[in-house]
N, C-alpha and C. Protein backbone atom coordinates (compact mmCIF):
# COMPACT_ATOMS: atom_id res chain seq x y z
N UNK A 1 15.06 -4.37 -27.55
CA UNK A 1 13.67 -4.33 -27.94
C UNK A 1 13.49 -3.32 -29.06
N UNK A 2 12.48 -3.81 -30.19
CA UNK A 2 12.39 -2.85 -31.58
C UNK A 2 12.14 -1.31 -30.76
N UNK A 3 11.76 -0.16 -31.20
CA UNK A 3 11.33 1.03 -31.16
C UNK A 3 11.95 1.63 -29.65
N UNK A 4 13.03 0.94 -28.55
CA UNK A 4 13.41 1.21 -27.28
C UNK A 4 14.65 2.33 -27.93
N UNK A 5 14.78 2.58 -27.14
CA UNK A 5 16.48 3.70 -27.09
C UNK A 5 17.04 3.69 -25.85
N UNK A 6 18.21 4.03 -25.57
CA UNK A 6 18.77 3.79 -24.69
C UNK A 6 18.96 5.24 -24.07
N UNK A 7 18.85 5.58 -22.67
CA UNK A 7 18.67 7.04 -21.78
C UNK A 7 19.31 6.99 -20.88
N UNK A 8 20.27 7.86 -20.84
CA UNK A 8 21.36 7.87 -19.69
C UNK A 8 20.53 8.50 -18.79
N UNK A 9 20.68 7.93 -17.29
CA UNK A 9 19.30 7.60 -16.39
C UNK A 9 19.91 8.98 -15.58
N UNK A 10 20.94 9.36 -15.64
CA UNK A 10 21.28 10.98 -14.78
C UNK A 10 20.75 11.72 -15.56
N UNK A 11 21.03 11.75 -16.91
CA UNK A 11 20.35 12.94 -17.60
C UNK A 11 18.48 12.92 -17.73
N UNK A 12 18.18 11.80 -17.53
CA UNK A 12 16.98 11.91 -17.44
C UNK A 12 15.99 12.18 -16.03
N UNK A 13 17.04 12.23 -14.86
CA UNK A 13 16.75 12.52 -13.36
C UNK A 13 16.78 14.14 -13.48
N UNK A 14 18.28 14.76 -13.91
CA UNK A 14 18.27 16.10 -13.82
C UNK A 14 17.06 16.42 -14.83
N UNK A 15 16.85 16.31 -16.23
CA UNK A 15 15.31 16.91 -16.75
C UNK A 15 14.37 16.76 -16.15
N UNK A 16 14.10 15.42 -15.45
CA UNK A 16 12.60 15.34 -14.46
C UNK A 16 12.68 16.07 -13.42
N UNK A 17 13.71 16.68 -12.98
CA UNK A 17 13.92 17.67 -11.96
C UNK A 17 13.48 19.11 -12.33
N UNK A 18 13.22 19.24 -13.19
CA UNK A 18 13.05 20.75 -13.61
C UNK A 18 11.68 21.00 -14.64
N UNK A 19 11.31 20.14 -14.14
CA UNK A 19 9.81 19.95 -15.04
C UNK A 19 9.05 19.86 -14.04
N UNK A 20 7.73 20.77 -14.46
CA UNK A 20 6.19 21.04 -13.56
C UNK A 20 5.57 20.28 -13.16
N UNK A 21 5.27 20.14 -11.82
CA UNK A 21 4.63 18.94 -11.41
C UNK A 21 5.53 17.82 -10.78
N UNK A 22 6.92 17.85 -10.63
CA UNK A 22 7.61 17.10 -10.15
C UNK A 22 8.54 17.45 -8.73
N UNK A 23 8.97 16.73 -7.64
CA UNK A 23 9.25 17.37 -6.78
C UNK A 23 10.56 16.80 -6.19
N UNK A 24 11.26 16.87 -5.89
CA UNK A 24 12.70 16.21 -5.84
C UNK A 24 13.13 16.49 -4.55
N UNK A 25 13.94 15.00 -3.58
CA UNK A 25 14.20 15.07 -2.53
C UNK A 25 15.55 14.08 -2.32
N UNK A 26 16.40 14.61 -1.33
CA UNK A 26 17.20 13.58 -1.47
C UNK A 26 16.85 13.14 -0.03
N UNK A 27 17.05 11.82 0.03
CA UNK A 27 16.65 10.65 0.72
C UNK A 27 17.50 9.64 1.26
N UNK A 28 17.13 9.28 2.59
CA UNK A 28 18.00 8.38 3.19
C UNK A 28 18.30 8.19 4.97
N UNK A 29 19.04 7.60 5.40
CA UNK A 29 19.23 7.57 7.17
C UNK A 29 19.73 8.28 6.97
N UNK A 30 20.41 9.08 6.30
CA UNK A 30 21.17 10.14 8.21
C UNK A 30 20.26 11.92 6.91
N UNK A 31 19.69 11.77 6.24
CA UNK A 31 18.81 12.69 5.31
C UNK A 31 18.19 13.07 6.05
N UNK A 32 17.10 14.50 5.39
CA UNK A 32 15.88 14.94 5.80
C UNK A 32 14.80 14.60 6.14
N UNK A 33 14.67 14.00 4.85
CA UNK A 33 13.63 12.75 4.12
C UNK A 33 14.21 11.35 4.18
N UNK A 34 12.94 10.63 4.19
CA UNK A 34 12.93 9.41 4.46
C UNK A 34 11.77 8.17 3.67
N UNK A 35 11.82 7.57 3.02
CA UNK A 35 10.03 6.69 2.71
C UNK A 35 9.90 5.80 3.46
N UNK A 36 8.85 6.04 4.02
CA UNK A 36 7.85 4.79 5.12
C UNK A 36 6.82 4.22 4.32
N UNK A 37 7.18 3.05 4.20
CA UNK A 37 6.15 2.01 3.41
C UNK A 37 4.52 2.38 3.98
N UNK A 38 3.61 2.01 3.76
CA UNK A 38 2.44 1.98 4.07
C UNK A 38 1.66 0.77 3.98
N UNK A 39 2.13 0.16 2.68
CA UNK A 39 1.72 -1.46 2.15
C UNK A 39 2.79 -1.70 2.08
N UNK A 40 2.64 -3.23 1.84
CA UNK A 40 3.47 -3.87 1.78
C UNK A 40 2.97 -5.33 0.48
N UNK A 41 3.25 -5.72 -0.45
CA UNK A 41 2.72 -6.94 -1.16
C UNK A 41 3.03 -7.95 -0.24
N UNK A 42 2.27 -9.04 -0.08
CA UNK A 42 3.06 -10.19 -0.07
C UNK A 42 3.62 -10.48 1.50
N UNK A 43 3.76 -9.14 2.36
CA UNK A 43 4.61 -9.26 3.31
C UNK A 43 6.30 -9.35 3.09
N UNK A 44 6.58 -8.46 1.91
CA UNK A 44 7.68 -7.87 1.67
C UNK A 44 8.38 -7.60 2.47
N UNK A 45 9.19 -6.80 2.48
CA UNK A 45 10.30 -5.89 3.18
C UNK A 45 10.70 -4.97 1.73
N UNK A 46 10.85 -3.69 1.66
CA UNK A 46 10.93 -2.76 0.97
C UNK A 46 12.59 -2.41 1.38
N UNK A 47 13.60 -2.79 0.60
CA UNK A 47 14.94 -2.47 1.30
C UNK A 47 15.80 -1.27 0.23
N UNK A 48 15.55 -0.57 1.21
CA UNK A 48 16.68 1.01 0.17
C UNK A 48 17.79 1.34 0.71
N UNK A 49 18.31 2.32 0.11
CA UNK A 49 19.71 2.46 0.24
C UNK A 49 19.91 3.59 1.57
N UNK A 50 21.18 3.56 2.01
CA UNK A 50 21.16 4.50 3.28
C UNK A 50 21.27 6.05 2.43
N UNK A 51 21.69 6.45 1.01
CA UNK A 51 21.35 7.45 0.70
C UNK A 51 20.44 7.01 -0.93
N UNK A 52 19.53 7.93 -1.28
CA UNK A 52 19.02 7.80 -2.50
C UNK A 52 18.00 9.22 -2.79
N UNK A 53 17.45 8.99 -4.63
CA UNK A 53 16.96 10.17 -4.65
C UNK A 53 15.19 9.90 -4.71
N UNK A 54 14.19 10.56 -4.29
CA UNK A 54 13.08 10.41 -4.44
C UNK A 54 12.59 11.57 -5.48
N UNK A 55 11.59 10.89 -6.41
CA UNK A 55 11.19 12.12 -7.32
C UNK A 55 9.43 11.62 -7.49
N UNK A 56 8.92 12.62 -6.92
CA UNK A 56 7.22 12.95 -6.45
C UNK A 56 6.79 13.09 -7.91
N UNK A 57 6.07 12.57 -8.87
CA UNK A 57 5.55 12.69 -10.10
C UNK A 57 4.33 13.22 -10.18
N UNK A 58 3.55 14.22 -10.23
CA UNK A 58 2.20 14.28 -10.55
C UNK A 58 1.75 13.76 -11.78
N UNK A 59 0.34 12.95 -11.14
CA UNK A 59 -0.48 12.58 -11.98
C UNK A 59 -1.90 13.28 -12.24
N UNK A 60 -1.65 13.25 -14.02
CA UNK A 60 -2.71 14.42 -14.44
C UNK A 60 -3.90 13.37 -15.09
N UNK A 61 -4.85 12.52 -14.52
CA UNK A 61 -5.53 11.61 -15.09
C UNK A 61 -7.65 11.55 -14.75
């Protein structure tokens, strides 16, 4: 796509990690943390991985 670039998606996890307003958790079954759906579209199923990372974004709007 014209004006896109390409972002190596670790280096852009570790910067969103260290920037204000953001909150970082690692996630998963046998983890701390965990995400529990609340909605659902459609009657989905929301399927994640047994480990992964969650990153809390504040919105300034």
């Amino acid at each position: 796509m014209k004006g896109m670039i390409k972002v190596n998606t670790t280096k852009l996890v570790e910067d969103l990690k260290k920037k204000e307003g953001v909150q970082y958790f690692e996630g998963g079954l046998y983890e701390n943390y965990e995400i529990k759906v609340k909605y659902t579209a459609r009657n989905k199923e929301l399927l994640l991985p047994k480990k992964y990372q969650i990153l809390i974004v504040e919105r300034n709007d």
